[in-house]
PDB file of N, CA and C in Angstrom:
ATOM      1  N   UNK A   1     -12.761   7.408   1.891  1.00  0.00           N
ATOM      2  CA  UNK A   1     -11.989   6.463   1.108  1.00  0.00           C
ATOM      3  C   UNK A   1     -10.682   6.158   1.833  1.00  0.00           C
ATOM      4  N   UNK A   2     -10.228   4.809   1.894  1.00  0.00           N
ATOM      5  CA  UNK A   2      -9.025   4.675   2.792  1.00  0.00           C
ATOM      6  C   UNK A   2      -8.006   4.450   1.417  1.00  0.00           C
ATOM      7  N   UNK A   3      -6.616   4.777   1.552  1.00  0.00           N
ATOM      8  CA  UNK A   3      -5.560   4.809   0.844  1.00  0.00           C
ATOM      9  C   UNK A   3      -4.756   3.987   1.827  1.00  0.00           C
ATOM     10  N   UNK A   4      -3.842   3.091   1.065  1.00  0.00           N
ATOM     11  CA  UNK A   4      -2.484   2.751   1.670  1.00  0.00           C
ATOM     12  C   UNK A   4      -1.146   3.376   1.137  1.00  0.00           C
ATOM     13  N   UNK A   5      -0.387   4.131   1.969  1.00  0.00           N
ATOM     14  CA  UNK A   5       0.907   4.581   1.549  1.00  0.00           C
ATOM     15  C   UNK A   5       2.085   4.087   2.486  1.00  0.00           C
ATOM     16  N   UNK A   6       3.116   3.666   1.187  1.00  0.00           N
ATOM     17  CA  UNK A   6       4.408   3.278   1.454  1.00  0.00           C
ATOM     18  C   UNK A   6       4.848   3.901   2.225  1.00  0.00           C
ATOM     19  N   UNK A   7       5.637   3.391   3.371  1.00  0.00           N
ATOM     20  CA  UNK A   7       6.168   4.206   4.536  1.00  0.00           C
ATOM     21  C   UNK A   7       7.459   4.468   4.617  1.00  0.00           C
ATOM     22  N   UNK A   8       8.043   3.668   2.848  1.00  0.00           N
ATOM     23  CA  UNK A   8       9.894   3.985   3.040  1.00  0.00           C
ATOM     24  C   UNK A   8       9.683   5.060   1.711  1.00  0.00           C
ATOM     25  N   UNK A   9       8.823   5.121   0.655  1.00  0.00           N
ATOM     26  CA  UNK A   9       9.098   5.964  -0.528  1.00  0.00           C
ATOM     27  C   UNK A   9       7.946   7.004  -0.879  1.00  0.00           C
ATOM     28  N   UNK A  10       6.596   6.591   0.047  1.00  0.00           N
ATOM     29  CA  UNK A  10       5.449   7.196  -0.217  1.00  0.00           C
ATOM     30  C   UNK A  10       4.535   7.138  -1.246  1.00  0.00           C
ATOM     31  N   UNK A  11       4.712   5.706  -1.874  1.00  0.00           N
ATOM     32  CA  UNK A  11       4.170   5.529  -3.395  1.00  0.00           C
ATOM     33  C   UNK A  11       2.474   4.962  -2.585  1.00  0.00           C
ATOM     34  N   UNK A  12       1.549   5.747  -2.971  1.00  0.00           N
ATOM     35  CA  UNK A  12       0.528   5.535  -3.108  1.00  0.00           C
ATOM     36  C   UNK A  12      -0.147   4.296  -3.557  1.00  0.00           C
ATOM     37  N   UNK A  13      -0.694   3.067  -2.879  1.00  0.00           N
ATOM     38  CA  UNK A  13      -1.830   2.260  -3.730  1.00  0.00           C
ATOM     39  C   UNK A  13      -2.565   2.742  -3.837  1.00  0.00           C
ATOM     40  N   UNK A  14      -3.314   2.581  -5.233  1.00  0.00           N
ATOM     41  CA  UNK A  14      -4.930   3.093  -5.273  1.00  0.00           C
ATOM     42  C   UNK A  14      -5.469   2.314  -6.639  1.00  0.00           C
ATOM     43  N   UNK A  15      -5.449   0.794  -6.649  1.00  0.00           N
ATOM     44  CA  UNK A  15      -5.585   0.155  -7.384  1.00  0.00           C
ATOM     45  C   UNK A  15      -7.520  -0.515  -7.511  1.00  0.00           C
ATOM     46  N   UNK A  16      -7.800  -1.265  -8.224  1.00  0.00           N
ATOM     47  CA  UNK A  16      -9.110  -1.986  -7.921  1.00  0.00           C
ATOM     48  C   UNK A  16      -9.133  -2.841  -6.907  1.00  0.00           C
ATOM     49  N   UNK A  17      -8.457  -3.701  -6.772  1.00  0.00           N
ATOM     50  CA  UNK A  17      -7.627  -4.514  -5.923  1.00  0.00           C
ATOM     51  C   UNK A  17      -7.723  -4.135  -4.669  1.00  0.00           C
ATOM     52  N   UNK A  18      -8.266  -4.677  -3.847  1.00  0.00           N
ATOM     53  CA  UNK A  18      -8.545  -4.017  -2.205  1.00  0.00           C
ATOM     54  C   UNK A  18      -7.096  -4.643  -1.352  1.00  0.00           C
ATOM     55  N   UNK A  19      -6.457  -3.497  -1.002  1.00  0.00           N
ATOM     56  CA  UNK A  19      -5.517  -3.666  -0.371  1.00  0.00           C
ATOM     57  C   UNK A  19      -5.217  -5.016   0.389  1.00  0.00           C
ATOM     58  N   UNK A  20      -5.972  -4.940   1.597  1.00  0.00           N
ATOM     59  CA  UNK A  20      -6.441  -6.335   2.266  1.00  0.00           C
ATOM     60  C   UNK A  20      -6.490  -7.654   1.471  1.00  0.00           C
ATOM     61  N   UNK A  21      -6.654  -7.550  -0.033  1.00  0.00           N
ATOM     62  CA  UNK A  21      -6.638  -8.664  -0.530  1.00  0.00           C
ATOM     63  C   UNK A  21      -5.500  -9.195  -1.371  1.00  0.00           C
ATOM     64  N   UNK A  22      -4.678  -8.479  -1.012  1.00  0.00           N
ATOM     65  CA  UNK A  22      -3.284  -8.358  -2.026  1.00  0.00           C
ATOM     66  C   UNK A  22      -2.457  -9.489  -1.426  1.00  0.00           C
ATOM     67  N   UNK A  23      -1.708 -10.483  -1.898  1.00  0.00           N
ATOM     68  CA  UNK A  23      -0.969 -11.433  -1.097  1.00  0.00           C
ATOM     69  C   UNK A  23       0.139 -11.152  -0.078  1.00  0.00           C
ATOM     70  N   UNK A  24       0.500 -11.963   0.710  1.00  0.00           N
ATOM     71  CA  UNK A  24       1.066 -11.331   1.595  1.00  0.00           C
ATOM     72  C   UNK A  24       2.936 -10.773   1.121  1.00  0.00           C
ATOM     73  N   UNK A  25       3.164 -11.507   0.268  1.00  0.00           N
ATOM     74  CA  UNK A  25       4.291 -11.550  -0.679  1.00  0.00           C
ATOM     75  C   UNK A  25       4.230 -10.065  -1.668  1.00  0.00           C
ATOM     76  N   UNK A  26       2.790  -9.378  -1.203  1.00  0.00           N
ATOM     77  CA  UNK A  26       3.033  -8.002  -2.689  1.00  0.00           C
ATOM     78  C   UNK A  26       3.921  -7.133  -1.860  1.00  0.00           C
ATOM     79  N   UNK A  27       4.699  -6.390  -3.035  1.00  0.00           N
ATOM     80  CA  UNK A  27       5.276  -5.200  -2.238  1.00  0.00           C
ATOM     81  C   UNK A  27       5.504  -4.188  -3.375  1.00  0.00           C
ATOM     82  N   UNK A  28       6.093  -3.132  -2.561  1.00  0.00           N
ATOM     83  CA  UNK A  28       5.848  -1.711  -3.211  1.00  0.00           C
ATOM     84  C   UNK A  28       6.508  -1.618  -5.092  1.00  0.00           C
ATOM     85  N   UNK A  29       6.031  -1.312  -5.475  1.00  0.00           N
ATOM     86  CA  UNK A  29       6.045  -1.363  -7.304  1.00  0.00           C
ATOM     87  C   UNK A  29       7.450  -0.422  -7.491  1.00  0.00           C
ATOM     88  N   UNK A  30       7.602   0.179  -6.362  1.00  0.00           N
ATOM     89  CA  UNK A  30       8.590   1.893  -6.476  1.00  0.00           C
ATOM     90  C   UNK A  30      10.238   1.394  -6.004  1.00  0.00           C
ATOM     91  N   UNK A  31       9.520   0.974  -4.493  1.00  0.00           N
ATOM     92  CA  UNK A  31      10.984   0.769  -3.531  1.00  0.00           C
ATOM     93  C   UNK A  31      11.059  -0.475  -3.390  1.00  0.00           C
ATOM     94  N   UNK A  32      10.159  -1.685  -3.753  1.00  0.00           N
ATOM     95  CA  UNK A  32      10.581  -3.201  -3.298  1.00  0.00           C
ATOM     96  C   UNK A  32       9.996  -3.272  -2.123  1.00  0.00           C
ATOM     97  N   UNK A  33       9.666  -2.165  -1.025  1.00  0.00           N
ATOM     98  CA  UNK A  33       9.240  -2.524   0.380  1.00  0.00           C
ATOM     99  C   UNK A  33       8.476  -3.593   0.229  1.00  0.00           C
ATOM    100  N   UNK A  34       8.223  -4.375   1.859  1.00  0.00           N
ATOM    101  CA  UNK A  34       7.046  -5.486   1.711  1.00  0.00           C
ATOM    102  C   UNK A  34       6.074  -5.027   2.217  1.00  0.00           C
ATOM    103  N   UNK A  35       4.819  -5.474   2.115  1.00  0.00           N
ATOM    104  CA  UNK A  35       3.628  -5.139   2.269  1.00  0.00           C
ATOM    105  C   UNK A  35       3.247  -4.374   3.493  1.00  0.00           C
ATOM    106  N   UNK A  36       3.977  -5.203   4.817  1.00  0.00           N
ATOM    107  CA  UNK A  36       4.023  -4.606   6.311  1.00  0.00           C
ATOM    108  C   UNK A  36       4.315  -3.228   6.226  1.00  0.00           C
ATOM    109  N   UNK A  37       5.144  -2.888   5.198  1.00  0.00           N
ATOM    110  CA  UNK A  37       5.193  -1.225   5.784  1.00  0.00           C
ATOM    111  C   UNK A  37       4.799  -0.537   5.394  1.00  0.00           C
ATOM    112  N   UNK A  38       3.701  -0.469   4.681  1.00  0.00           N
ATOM    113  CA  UNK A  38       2.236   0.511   4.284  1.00  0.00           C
ATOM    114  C   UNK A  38       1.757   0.688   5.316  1.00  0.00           C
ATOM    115  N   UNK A  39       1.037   1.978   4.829  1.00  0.00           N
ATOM    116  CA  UNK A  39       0.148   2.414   6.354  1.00  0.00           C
ATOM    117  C   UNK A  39      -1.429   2.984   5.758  1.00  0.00           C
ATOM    118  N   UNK A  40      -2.195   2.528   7.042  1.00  0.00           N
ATOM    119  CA  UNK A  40      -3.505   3.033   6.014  1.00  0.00           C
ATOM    120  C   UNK A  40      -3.691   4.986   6.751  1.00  0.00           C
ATOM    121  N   UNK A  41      -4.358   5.084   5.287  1.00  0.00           N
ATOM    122  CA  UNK A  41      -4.336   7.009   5.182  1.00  0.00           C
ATOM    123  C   UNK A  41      -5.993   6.576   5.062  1.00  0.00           C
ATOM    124  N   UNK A  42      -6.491   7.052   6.187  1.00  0.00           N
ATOM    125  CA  UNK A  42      -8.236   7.733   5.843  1.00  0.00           C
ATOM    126  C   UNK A  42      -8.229   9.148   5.092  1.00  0.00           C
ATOM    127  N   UNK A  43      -9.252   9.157   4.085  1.00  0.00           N
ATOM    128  CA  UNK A  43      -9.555  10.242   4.070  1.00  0.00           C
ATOM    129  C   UNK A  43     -10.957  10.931   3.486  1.00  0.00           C
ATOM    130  N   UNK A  44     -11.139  11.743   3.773  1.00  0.00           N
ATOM    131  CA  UNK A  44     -12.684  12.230   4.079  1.00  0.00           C
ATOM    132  C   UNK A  44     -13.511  12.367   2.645  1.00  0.00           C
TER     133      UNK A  44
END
């Protein structure tokens, strides 16, 4: 399962909503960050 996490506050997406499809304008719900600074987390 891949996760995206915020890279200024660490707030987790894990919505229905596939990351990739989120507009380019979404940003973090926590810190305001913009979308660019998520990072994708694989995990097993």
């Amino acid at each position: 399962m891949t996760k995206y996490v915020c890279g200024c506050c660490g707030w987790t997406y894990n919505r229905d909503v596939a990351f990739e499809k989120l507009p380019d304008d979404f940003c973090c719900p926590m810190c305001k960050a913009p979308k660019d600074t998520f990072k994708k987390v694989e995990e097993e």
